[in-house]
PDB file of N, CA and C in Angstrom:
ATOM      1  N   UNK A   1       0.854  -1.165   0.000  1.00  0.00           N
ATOM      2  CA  UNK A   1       0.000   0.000   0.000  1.00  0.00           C
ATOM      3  C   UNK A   1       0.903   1.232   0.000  1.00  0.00           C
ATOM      4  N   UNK A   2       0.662   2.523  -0.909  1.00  0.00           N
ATOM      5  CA  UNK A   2       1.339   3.412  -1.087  1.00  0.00           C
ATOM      6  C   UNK A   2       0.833   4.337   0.395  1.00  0.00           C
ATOM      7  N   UNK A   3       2.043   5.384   0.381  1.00  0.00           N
ATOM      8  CA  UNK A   3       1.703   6.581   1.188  1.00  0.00           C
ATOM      9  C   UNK A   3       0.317   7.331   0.994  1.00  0.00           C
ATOM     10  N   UNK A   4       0.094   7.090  -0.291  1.00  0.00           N
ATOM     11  CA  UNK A   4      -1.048   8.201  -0.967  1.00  0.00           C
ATOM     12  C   UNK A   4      -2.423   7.122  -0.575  1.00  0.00           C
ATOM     13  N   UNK A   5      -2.403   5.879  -0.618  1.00  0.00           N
ATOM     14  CA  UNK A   5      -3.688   5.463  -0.509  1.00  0.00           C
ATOM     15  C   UNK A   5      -3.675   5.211   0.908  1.00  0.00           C
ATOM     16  N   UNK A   6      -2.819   5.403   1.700  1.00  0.00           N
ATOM     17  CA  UNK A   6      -2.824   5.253   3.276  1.00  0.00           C
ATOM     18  C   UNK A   6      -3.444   6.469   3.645  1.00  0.00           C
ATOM     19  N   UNK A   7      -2.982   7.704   3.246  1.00  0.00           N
ATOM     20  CA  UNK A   7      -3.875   8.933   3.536  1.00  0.00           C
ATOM     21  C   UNK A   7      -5.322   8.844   3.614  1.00  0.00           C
ATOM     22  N   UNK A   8      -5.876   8.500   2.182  1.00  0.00           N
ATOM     23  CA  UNK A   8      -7.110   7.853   1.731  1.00  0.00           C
ATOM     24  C   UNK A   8      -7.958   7.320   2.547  1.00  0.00           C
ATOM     25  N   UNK A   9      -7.172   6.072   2.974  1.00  0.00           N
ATOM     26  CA  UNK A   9      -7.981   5.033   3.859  1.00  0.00           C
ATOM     27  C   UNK A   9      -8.096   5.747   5.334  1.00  0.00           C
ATOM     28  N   UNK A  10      -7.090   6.336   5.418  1.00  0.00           N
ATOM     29  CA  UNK A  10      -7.312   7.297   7.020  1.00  0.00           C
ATOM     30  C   UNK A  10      -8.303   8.257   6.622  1.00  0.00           C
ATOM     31  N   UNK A  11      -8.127   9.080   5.483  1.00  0.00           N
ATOM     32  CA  UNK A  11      -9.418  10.298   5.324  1.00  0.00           C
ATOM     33  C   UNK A  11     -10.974   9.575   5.124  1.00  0.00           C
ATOM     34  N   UNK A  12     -11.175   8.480   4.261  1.00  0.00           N
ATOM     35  CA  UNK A  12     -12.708   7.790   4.337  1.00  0.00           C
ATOM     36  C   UNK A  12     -12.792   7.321   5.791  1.00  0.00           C
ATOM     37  N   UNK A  13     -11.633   7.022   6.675  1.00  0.00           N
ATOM     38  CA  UNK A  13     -12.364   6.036   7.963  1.00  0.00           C
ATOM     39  C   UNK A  13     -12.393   7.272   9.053  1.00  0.00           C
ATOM     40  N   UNK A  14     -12.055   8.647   8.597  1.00  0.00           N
ATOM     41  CA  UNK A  14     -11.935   9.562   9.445  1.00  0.00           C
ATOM     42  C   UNK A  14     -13.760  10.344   9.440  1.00  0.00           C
ATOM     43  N   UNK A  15     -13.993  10.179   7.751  1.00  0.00           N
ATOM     44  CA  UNK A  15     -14.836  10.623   7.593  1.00  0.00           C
ATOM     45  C   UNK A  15     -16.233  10.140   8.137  1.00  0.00           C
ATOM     46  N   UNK A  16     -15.928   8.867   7.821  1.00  0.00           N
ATOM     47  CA  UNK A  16     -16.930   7.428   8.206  1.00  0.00           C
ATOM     48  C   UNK A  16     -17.555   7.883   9.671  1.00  0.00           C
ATOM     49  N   UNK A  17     -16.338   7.449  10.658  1.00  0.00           N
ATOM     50  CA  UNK A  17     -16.539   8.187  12.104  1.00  0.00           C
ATOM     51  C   UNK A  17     -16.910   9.319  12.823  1.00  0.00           C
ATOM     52  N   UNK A  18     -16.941  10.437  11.739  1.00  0.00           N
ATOM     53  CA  UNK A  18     -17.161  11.530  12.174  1.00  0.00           C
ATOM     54  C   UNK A  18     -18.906  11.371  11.864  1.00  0.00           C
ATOM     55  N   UNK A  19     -19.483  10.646  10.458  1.00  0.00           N
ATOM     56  CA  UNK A  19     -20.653  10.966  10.034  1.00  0.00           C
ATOM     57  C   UNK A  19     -21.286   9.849  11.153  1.00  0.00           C
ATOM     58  N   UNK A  20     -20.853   8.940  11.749  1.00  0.00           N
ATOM     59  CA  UNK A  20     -21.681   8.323  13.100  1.00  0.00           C
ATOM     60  C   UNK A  20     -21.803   8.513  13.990  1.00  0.00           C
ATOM     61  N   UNK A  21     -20.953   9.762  14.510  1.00  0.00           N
ATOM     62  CA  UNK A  21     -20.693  10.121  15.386  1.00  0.00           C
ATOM     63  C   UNK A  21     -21.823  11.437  15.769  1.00  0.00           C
ATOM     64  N   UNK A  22     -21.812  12.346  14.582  1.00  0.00           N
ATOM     65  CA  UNK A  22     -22.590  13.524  14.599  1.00  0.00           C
ATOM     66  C   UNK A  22     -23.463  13.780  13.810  1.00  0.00           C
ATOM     67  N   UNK A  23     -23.933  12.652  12.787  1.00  0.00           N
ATOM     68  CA  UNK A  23     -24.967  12.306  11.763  1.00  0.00           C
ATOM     69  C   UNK A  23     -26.279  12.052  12.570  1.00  0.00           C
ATOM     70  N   UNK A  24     -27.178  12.594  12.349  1.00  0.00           N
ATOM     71  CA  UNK A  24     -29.066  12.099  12.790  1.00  0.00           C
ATOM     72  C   UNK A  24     -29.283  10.830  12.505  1.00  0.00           C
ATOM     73  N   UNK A  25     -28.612  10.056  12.304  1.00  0.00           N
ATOM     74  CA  UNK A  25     -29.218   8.366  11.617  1.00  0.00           C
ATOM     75  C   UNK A  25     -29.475   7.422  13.069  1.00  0.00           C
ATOM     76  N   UNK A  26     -30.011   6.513  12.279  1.00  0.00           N
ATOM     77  CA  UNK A  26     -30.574   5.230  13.104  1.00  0.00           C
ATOM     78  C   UNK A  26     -29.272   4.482  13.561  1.00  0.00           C
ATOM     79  N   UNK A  27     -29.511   3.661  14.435  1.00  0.00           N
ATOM     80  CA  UNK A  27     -28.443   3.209  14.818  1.00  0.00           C
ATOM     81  C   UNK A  27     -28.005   1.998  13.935  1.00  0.00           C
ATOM     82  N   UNK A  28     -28.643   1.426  13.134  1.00  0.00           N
ATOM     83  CA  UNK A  28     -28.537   0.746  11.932  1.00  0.00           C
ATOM     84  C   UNK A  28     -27.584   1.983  11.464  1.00  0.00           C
ATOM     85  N   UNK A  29     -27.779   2.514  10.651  1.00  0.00           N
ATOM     86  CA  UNK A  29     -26.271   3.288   9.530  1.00  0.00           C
ATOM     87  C   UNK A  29     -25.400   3.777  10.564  1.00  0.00           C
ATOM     88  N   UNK A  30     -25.483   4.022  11.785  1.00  0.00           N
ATOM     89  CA  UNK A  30     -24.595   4.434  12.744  1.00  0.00           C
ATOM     90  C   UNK A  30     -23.293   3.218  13.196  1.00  0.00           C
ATOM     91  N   UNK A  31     -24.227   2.030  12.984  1.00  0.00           N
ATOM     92  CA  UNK A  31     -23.292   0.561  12.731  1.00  0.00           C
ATOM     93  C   UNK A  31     -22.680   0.234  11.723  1.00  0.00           C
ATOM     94  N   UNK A  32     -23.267   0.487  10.246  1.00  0.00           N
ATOM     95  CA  UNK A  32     -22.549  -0.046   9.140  1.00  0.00           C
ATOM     96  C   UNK A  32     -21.441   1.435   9.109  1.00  0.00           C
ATOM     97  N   UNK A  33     -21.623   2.535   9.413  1.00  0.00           N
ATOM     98  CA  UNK A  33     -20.335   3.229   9.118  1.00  0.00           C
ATOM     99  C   UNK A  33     -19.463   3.319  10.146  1.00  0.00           C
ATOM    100  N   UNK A  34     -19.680   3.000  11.511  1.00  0.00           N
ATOM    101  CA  UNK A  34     -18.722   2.764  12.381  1.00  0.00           C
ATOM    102  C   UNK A  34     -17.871   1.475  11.853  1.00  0.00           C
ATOM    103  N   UNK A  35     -18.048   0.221  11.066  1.00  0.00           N
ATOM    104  CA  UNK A  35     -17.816  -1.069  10.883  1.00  0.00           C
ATOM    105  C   UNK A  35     -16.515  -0.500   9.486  1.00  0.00           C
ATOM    106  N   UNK A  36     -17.239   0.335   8.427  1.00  0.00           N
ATOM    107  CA  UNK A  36     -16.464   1.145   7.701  1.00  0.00           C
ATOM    108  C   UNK A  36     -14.982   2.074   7.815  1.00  0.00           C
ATOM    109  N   UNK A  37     -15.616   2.544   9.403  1.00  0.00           N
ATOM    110  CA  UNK A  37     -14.340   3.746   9.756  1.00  0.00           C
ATOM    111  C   UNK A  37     -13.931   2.652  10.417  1.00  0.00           C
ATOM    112  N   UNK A  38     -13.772   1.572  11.173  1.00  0.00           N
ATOM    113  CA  UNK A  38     -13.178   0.524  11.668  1.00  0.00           C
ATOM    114  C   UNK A  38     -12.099  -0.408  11.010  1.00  0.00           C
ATOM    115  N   UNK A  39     -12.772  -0.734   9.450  1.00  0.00           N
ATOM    116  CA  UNK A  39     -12.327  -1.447   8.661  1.00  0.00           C
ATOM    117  C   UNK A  39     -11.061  -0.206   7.855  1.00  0.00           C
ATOM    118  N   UNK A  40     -11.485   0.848   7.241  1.00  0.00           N
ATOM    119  CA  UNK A  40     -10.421   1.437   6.756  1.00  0.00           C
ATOM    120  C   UNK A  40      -9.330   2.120   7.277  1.00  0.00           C
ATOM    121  N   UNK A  41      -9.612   2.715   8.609  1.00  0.00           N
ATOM    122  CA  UNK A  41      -8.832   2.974   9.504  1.00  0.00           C
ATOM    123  C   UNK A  41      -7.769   2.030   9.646  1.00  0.00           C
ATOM    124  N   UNK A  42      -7.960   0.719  10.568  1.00  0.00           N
ATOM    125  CA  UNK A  42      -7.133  -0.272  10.454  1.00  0.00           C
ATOM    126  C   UNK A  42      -6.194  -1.128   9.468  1.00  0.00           C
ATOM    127  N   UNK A  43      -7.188  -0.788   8.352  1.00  0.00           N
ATOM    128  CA  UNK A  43      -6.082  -0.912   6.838  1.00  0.00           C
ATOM    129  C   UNK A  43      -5.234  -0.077   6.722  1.00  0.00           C
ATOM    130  N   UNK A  44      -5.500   0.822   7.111  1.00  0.00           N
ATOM    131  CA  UNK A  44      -4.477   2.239   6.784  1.00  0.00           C
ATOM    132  C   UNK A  44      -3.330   2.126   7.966  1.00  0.00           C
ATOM    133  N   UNK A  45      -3.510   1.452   8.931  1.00  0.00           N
ATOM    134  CA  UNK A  45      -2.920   1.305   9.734  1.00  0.00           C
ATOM    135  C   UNK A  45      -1.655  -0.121   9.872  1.00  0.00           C
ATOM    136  N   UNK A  46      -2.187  -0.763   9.247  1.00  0.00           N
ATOM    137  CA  UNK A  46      -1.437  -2.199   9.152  1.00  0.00           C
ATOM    138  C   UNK A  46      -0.950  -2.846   7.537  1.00  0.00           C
ATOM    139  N   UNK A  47      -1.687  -1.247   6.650  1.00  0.00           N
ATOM    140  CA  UNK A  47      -0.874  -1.343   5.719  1.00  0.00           C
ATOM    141  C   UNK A  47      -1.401  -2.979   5.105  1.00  0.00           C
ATOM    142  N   UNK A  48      -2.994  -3.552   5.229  1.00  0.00           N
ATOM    143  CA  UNK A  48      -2.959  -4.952   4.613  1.00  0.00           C
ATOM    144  C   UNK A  48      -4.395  -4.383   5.104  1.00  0.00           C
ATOM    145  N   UNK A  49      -5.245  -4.979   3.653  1.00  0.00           N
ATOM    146  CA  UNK A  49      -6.942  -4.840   4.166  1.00  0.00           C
ATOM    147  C   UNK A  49      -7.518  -6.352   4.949  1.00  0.00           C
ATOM    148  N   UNK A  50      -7.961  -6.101   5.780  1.00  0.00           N
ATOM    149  CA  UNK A  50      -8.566  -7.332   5.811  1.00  0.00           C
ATOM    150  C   UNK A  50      -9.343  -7.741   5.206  1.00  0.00           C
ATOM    151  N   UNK A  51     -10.153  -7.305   3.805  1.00  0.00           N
ATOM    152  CA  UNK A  51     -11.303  -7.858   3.393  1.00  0.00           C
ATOM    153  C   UNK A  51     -10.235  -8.449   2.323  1.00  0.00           C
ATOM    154  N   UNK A  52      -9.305  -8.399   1.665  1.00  0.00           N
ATOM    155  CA  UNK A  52      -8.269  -8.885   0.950  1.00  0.00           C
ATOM    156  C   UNK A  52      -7.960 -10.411   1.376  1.00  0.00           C
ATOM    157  N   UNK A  53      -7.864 -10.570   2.872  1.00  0.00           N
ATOM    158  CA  UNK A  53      -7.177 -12.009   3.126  1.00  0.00           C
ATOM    159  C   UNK A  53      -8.430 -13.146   3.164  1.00  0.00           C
ATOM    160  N   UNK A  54      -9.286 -12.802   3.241  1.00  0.00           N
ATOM    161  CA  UNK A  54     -10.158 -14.171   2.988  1.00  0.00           C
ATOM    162  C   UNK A  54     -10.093 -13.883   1.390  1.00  0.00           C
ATOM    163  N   UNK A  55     -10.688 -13.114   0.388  1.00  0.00           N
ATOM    164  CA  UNK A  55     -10.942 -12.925  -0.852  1.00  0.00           C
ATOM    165  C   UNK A  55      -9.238 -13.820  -1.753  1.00  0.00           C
ATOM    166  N   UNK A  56      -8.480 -13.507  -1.156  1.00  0.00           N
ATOM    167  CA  UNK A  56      -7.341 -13.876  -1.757  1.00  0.00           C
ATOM    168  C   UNK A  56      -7.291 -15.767  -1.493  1.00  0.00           C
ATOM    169  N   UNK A  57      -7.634 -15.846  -0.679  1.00  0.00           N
ATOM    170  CA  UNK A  57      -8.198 -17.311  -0.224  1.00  0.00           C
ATOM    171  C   UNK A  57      -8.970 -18.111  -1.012  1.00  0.00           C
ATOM    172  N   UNK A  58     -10.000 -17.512  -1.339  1.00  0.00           N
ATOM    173  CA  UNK A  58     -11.427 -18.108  -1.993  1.00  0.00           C
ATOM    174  C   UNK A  58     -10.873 -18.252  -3.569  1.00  0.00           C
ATOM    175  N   UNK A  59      -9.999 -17.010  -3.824  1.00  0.00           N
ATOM    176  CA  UNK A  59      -9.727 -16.909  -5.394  1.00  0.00           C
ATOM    177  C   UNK A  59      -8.815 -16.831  -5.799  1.00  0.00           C
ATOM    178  N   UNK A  60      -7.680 -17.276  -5.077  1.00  0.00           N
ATOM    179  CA  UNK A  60      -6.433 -16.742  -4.792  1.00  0.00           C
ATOM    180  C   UNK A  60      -5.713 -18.154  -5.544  1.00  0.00           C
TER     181      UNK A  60
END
């Protein structure tokens, strides 16, 4: 993963969190984008997606 898409994945999971955080929604979309800023955050962080390592598995 480059520098530039690490930014990325930190700015969507920054964004993600902020819109569950201070967004009017149900707690349904308040879950799928916390699960979002969870998931890209941590990619951006470990530099490896996790939705990659099963997929690479199945088809790999």
């Amino acid at each position: 993963m480059s520098d530039t898409e690490q930014k990325i994945r930190f700015a969507i999971g920054s964004a993600a969190a902020a819109a569950a955080i201070f967004a009017p929604l149900n707690y349904k979309w308040k879950g799928v984008l916390t699960a979002v800023a969870a998931d890209t955050i941590l990619s951006g962080i470990y530099r490896k997606s996790p939705i990659m390592r099963p997929m690479m598995k199945m088809f790999g």
